[in-house]
C-alpha atoms as a PDB file:
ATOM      1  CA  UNK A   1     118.088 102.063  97.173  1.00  0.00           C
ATOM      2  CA  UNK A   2     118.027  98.255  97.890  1.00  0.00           C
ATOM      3  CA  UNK A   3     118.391  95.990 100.944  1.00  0.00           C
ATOM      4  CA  UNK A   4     117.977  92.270 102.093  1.00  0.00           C
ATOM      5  CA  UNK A   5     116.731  90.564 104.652  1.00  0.00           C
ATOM      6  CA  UNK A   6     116.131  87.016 105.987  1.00  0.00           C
ATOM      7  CA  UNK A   7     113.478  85.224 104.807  1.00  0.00           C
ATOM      8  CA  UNK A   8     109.408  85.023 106.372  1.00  0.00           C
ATOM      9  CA  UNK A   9     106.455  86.123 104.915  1.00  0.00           C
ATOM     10  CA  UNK A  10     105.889  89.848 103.783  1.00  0.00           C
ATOM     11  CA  UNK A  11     103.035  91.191 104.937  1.00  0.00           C
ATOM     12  CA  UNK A  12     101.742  94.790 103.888  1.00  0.00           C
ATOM     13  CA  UNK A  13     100.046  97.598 104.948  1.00  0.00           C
ATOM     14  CA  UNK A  14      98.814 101.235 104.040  1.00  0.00           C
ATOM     15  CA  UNK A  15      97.261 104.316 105.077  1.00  0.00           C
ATOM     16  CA  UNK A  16      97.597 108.138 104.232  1.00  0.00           C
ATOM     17  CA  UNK A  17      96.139 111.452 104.938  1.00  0.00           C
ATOM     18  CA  UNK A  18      96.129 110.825 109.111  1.00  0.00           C
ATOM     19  CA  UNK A  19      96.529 114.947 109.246  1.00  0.00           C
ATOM     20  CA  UNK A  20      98.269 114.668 112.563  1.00  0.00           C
ATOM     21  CA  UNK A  21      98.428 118.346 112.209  1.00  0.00           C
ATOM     22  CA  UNK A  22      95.079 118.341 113.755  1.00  0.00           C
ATOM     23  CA  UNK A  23      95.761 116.140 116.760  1.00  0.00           C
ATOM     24  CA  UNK A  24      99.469 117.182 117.866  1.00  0.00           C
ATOM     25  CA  UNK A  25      99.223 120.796 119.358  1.00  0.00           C
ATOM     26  CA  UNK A  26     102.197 120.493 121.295  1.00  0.00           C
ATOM     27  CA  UNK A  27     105.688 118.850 121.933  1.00  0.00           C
ATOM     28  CA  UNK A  28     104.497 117.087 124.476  1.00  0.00           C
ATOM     29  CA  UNK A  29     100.874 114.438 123.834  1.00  0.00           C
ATOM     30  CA  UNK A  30     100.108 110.544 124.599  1.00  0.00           C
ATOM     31  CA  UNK A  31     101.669 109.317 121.328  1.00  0.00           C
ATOM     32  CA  UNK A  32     100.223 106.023 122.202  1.00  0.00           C
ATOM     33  CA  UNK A  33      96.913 107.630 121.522  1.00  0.00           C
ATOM     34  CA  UNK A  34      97.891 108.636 118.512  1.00  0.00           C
ATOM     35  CA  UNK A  35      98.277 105.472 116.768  1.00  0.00           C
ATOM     36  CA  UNK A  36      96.267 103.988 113.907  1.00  0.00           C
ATOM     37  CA  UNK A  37      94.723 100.757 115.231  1.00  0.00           C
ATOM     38  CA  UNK A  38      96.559  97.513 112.814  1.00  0.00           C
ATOM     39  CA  UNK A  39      96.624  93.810 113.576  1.00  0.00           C
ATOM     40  CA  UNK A  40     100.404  92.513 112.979  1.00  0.00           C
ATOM     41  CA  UNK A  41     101.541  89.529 112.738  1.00  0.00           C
ATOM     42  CA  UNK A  42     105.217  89.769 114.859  1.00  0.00           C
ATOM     43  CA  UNK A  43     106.325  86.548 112.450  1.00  0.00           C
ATOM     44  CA  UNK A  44     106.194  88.186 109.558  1.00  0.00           C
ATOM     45  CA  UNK A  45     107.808  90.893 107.405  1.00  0.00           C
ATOM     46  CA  UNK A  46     105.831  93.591 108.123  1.00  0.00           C
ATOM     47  CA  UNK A  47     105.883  96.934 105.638  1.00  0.00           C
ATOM     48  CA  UNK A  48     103.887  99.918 105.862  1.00  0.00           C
ATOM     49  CA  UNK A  49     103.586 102.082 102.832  1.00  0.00           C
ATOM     50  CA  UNK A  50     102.424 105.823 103.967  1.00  0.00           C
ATOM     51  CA  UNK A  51     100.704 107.338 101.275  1.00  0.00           C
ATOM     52  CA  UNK A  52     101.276 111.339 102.032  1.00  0.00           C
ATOM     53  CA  UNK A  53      99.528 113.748 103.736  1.00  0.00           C
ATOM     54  CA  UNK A  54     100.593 112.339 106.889  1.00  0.00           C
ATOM     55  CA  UNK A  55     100.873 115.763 108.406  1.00  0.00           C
ATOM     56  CA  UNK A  56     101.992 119.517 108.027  1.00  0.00           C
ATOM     57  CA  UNK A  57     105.228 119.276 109.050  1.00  0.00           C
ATOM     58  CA  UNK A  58     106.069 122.883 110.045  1.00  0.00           C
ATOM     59  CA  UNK A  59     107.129 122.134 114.246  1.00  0.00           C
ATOM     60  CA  UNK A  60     108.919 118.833 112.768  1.00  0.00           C
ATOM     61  CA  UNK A  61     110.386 118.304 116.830  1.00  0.00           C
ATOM     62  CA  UNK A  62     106.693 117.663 117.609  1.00  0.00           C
ATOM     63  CA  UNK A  63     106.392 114.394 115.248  1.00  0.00           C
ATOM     64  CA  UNK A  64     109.665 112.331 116.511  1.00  0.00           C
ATOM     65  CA  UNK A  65     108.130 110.761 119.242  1.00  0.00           C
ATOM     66  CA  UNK A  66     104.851 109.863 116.760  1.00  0.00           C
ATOM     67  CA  UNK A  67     107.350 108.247 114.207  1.00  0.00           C
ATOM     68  CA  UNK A  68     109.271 106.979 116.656  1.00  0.00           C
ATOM     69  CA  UNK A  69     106.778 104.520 118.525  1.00  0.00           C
ATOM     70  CA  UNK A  70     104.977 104.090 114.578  1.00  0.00           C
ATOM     71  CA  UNK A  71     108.063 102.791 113.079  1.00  0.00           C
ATOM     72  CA  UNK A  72     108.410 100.143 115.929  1.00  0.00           C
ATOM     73  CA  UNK A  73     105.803  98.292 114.869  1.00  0.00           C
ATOM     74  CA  UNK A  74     106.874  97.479 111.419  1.00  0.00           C
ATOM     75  CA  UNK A  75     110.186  96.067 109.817  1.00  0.00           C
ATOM     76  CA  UNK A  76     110.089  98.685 107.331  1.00  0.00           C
ATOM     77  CA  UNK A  77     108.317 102.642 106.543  1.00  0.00           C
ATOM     78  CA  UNK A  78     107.902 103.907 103.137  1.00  0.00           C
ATOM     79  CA  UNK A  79     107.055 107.678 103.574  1.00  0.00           C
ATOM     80  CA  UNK A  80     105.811 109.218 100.009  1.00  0.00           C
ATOM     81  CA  UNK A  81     105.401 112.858 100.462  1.00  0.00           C
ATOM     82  CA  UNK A  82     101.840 114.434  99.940  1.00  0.00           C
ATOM     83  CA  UNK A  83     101.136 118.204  99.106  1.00  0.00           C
ATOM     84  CA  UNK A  84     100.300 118.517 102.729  1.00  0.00           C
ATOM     85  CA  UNK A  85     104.221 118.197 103.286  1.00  0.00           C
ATOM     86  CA  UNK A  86     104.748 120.865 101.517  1.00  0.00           C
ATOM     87  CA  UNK A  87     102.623 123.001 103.027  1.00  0.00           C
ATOM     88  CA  UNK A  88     103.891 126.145 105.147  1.00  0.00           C
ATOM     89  CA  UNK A  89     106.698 126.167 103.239  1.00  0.00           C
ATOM     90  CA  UNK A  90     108.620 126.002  99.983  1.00  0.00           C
ATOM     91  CA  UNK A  91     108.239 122.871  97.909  1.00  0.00           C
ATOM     92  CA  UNK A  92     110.485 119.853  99.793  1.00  0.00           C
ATOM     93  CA  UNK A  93     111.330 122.097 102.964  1.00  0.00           C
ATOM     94  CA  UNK A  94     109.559 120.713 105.566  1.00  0.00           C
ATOM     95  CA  UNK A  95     109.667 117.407 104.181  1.00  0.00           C
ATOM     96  CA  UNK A  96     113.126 117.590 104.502  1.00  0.00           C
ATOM     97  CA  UNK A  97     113.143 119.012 107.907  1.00  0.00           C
ATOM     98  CA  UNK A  98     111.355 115.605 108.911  1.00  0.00           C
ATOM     99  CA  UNK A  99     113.783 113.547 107.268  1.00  0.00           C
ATOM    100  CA  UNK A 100     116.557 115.259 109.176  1.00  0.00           C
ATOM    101  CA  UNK A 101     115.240 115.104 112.061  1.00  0.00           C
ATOM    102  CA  UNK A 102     114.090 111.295 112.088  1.00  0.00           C
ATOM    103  CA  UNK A 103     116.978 110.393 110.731  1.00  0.00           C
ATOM    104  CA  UNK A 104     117.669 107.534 113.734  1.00  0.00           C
ATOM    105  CA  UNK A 105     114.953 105.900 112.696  1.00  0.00           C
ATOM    106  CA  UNK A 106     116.708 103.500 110.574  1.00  0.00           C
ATOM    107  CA  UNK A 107     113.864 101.773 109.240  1.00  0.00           C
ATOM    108  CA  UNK A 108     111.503 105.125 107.827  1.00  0.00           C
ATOM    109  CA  UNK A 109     112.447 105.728 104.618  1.00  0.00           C
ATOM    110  CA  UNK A 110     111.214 109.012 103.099  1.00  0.00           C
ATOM    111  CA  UNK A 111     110.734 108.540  99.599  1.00  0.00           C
ATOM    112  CA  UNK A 112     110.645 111.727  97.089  1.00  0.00           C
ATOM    113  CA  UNK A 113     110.415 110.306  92.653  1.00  0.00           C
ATOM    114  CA  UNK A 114     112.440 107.484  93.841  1.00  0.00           C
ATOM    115  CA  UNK A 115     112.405 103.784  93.367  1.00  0.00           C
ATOM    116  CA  UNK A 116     112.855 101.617  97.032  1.00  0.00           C
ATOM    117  CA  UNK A 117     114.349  98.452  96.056  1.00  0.00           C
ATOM    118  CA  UNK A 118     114.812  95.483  99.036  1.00  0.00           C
ATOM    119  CA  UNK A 119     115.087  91.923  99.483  1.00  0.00           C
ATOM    120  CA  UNK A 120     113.117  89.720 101.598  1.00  0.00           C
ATOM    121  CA  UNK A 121     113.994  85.622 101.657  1.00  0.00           C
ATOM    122  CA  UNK A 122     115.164  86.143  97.942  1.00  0.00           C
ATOM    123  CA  UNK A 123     111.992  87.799  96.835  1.00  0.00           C
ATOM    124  CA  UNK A 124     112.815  91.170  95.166  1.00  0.00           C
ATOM    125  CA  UNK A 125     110.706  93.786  96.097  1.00  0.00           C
ATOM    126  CA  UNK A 126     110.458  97.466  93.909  1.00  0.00           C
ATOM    127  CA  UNK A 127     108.737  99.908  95.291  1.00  0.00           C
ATOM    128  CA  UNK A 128     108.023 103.090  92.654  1.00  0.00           C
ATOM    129  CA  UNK A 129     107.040 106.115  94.211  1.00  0.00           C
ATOM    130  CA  UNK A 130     106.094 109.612  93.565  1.00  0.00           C
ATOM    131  CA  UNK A 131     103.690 112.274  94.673  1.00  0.00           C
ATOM    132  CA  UNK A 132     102.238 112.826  91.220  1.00  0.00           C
ATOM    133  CA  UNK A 133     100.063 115.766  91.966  1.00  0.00           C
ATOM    134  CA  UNK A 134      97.537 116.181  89.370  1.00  0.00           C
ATOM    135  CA  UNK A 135      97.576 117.123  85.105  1.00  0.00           C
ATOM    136  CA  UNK A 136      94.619 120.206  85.943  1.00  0.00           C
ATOM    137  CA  UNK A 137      92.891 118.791  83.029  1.00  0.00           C
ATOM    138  CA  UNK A 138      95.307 117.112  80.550  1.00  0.00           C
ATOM    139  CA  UNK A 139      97.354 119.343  78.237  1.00  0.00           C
ATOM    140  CA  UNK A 140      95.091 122.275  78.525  1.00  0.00           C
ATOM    141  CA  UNK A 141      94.700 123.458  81.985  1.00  0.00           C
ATOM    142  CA  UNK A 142      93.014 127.119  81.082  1.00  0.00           C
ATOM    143  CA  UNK A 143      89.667 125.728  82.229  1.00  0.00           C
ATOM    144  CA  UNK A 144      91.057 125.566  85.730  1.00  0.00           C
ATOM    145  CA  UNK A 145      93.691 128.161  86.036  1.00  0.00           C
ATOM    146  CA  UNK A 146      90.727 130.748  87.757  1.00  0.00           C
ATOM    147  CA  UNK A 147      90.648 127.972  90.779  1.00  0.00           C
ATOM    148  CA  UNK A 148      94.454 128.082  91.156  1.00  0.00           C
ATOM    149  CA  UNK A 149      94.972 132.121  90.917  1.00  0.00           C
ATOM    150  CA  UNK A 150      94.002 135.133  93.796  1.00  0.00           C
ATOM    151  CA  UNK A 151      90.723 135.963  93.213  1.00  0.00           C
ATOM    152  CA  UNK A 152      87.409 137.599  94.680  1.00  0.00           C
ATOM    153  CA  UNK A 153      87.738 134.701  97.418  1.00  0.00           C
ATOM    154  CA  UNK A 154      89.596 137.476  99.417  1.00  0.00           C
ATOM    155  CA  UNK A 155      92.686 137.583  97.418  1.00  0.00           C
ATOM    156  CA  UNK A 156      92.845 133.567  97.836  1.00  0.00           C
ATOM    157  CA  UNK A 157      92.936 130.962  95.430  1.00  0.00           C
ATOM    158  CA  UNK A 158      90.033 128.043  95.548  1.00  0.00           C
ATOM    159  CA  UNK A 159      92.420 125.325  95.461  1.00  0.00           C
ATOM    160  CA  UNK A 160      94.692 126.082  98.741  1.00  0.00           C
ATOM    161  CA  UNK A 161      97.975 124.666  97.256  1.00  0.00           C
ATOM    162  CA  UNK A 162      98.408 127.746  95.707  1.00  0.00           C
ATOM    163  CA  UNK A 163      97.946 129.518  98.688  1.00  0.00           C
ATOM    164  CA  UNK A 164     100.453 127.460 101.451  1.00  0.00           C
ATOM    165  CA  UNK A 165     103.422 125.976  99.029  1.00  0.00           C
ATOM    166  CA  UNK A 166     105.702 128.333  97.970  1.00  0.00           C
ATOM    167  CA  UNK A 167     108.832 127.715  95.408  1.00  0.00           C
ATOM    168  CA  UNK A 168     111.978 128.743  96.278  1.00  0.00           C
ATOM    169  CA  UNK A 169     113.340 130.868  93.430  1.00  0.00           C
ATOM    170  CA  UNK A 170     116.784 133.210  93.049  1.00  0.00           C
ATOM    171  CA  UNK A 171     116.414 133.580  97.144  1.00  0.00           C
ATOM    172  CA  UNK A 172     113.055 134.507  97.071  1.00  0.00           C
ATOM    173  CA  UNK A 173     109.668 132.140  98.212  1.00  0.00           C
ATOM    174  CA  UNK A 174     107.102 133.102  95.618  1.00  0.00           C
ATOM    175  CA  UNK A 175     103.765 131.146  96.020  1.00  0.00           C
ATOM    176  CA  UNK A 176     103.234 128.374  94.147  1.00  0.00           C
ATOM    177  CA  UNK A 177     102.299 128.824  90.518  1.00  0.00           C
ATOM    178  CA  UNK A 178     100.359 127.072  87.764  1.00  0.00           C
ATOM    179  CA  UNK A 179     103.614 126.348  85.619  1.00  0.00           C
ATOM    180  CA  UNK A 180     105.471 125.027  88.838  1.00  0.00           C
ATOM    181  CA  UNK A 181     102.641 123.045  89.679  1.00  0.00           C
ATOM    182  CA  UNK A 182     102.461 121.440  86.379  1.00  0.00           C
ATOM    183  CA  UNK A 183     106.389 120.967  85.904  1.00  0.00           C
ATOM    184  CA  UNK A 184     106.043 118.937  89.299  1.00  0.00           C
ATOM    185  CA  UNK A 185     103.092 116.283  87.800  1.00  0.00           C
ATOM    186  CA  UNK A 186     104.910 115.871  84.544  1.00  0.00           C
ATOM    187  CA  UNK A 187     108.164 115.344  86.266  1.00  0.00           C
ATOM    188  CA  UNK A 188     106.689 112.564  88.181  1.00  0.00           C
ATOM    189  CA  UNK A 189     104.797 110.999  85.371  1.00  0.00           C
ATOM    190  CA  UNK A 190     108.420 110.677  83.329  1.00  0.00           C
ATOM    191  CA  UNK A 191     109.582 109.432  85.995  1.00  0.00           C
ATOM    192  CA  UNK A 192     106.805 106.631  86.896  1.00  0.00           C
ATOM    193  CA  UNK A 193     107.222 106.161  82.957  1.00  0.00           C
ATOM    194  CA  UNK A 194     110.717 105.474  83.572  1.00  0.00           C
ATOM    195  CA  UNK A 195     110.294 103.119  85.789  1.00  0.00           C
ATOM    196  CA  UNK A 196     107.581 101.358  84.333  1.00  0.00           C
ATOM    197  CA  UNK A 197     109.657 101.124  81.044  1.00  0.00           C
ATOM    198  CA  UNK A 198     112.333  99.433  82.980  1.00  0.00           C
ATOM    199  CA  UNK A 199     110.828  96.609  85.245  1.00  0.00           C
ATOM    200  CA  UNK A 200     108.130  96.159  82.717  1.00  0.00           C
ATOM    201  CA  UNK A 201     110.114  92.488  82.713  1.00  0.00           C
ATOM    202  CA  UNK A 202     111.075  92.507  86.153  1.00  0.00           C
ATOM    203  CA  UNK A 203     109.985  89.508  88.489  1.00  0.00           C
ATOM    204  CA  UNK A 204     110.433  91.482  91.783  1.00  0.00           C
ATOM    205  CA  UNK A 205     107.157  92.134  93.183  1.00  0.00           C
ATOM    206  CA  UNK A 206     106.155  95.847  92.270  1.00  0.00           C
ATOM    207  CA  UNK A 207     104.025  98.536  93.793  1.00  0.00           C
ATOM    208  CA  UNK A 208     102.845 101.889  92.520  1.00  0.00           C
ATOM    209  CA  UNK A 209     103.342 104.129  95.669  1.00  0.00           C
ATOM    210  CA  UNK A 210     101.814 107.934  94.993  1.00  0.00           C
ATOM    211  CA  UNK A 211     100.016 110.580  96.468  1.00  0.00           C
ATOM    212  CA  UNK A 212      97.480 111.650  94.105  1.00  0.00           C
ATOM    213  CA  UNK A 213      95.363 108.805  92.450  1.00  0.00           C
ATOM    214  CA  UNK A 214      97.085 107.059  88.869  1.00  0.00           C
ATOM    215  CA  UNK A 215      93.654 106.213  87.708  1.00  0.00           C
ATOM    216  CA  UNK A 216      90.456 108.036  87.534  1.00  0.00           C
ATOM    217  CA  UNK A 217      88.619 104.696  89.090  1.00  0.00           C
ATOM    218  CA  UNK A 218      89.342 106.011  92.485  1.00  0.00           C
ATOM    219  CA  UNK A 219      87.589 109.293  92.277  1.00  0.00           C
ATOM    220  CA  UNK A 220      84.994 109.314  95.045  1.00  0.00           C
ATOM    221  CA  UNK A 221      81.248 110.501  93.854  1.00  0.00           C
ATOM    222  CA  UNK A 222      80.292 111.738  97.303  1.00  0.00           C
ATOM    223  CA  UNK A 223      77.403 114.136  98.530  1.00  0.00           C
ATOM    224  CA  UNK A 224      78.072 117.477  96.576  1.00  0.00           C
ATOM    225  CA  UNK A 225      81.115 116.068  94.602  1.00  0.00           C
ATOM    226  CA  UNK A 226      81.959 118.960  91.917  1.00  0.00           C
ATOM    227  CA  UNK A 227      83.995 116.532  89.325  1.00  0.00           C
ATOM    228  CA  UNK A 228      85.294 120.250  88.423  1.00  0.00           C
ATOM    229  CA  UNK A 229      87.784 119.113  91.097  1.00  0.00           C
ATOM    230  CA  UNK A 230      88.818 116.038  89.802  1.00  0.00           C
ATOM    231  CA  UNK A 231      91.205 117.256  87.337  1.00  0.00           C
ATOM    232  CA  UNK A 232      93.447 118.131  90.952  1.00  0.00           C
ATOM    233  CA  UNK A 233      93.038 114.213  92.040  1.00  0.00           C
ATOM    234  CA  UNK A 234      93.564 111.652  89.914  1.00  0.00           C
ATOM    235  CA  UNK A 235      95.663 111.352  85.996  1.00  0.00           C
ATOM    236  CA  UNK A 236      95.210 108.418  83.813  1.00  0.00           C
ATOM    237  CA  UNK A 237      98.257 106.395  83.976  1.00  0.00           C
ATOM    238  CA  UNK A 238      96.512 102.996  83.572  1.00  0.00           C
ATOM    239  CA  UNK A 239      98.908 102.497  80.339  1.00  0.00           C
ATOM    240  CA  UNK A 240     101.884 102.819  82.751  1.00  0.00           C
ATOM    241  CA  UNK A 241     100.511 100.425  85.605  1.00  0.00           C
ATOM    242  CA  UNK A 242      99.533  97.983  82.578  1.00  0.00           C
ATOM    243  CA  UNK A 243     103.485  98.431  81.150  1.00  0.00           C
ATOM    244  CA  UNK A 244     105.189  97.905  84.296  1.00  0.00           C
ATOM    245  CA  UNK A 245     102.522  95.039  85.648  1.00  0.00           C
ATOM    246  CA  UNK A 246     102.312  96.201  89.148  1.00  0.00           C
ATOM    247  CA  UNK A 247     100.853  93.980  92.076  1.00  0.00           C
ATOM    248  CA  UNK A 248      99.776  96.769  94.120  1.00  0.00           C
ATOM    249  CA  UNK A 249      98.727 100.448  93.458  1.00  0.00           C
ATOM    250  CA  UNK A 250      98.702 102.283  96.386  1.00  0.00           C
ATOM    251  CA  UNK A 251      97.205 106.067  97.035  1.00  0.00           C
ATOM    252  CA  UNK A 252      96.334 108.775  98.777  1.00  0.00           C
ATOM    253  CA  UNK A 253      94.916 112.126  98.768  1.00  0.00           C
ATOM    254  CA  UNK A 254      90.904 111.185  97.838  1.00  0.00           C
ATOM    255  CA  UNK A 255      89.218 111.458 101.704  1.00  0.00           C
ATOM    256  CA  UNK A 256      86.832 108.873 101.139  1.00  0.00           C
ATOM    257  CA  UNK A 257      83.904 107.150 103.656  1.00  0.00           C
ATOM    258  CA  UNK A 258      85.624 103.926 103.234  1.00  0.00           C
ATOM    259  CA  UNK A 259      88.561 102.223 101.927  1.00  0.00           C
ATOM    260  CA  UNK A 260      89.063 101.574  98.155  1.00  0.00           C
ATOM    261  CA  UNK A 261      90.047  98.009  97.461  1.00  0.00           C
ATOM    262  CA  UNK A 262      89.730  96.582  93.779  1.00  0.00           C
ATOM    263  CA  UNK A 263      91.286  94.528  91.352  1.00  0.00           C
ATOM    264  CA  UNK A 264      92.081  96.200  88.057  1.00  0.00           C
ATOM    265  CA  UNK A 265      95.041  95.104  85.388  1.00  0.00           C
ATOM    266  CA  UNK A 266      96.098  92.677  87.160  1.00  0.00           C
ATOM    267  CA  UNK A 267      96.863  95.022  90.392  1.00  0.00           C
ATOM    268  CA  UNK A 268      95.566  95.369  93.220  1.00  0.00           C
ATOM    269  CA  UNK A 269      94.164  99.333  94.008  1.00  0.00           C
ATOM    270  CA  UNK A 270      93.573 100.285  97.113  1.00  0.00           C
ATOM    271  CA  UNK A 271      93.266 103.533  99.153  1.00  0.00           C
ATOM    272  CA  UNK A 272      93.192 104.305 102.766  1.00  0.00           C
ATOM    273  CA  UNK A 273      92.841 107.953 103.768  1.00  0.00           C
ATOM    274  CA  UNK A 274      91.647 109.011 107.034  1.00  0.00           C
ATOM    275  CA  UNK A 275      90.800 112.141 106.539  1.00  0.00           C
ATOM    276  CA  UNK A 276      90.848 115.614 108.577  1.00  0.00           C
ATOM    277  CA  UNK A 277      89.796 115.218 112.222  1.00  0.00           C
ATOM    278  CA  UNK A 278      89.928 111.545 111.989  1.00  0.00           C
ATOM    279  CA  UNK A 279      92.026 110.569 114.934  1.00  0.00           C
ATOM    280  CA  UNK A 280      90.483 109.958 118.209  1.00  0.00           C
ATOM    281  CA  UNK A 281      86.465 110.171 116.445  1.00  0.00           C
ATOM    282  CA  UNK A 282      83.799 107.275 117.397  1.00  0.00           C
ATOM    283  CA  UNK A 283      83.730 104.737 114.057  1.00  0.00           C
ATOM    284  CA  UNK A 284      86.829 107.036 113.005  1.00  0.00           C
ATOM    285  CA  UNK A 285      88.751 106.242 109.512  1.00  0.00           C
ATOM    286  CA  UNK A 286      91.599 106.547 111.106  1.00  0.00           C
ATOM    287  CA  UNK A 287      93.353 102.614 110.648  1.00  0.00           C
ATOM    288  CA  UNK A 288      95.873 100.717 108.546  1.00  0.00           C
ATOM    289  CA  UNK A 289      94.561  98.117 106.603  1.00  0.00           C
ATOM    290  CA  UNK A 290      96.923  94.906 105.431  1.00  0.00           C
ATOM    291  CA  UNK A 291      97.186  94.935 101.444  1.00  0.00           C
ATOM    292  CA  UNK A 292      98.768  91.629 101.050  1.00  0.00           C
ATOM    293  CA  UNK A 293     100.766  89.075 102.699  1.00  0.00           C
ATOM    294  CA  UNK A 294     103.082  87.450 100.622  1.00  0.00           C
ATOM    295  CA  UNK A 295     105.185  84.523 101.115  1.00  0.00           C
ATOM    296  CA  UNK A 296     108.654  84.074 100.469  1.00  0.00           C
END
């Protein structure tokens, strides 16, 4: 997908994991309330890349108005979908739902393994995106298979993916299985492989746009961290981000105290989650932060 448009500087922004789920309880709430405080410069090109895990979007009606009076204060929305999306639902349901139903929102973009391509005073922009999930430990995923499986936790797996995504299969929703979940990750790593591969000698300027972390840097070493877990963050793709010379790396998924901002390869990484029960909390996460401006 690629568009133009007239020429200013590009400014750009990020956040991810706002979990509106928690705040909006009903059709009706102060959606001004609801916003993530961000500084914009009305002169500029202003983009905001959403990094998943915006919200579980079961009661999709109740989220219009929220995207609705977001969108208006940027030129341009790029919506990656996080496993949250999926949630309540079979894999790309309820993302879909969304889509449909914010479809008059010309500039929110919803972005599923997909490349956003647009032009900006003769500056290309590409904009590779995927959710990524995670590899559950490389090649051999046994060592993790008991969190992802029913067991003595009252018939529930430890790692709650397994729990609220079903896959649609021969008209039946099955939960969501190890082999599904790993056909998922290496579909999106061929893809951000593909894409890599082909604007390796691209001059647009590129970002990396993904749910789950591309790089072990970003895992987060907090109070009672199990790094058991990290195998279900973050896979090594620092080969692919060093191929296809990205400016900006952008994530989600990794609720951390503060945001991630740090120069590696020649990119810029950076991660904003907020985190559950973020909105409307005293010193709250809950924010955009600018990545870059660019001019053009």
């Amino acid at each position: 997908m690629s568009k133009k448009h007239l020429s200013r500087n590009v400014d750009i922004f990020g956040g991810s994991d706002f979990h509106l789920e928690f705040a909006v309880k009903q059709r009706d709430f102060d959606v001004d309330a609801l916003m993530p405080p961000v500084e914009i410069d009305v002169d500029a090109f202003n983009v905001c890349l959403l990094a998943g895990d915006i919200t579980v979007p079961k009661k999709t009606h109740r989220y219009v108005n929220w995207f609705e009076t977001f969108c208006s204060k940027f030129d341009l929305v790029l919506y990656i979908e996080g496993n949250h999306e999926h949630w309540k639902g079979y894999v790309g349901q309820n993302f879909n739902r969304l889509k449909l139903k914010c479809s008059h929102i010309e500039n929110l973009h919803f972005l599923r393994r997909e490349t956003f391509e647009f032009e900006v005073g003769g500056l290309g922009f590409s904009v590779v995106s995927a959710t990524l999930w995670s590899d559950l430990g490389q090649n051999d995923y046994s060592s993790n298979y008991d969190l992802c499986v029913p067991s003595a936790n009252y018939g529930r797996a430890i790692v709650q993916d397994f729990n609220f995504i079903r896959e649609l299969k021969f008209g039946s929703f099955p939960r969501l299985k190890v082999p599904d979940y790993v056909r998922l990750h290496r579909d999106d790593v061929r893809f951000v492989e593909q894409e890599s591969n082909r604007l390796s000698s691209s001059e647009n300027y590129k970002i990396l746009l993904t749910h789950h972390s591309p790089t072990k840097r970003s895992l987060w070493k907090y109070d009672g961290h199990k790094p058991t877990y990290d195998a279900f963050d973050a896979t090594d793709l620092e080969s692919l981000i060093k191929l296809g010379r990205f400016n900006i790396v952008f994530h989600g998924h990794i609720h951390r105290d503060v945001p991630l901002i740090e120069n590696f390869h020649g990119a810029l990484l950076a991660s904003n989650p907020a985190g559950y029960g973020e909105i409307g909390k005293e010193g709250s996460n809950y924010r955009l932060i600018k990545l870059a401006s660019i001019p053009v």
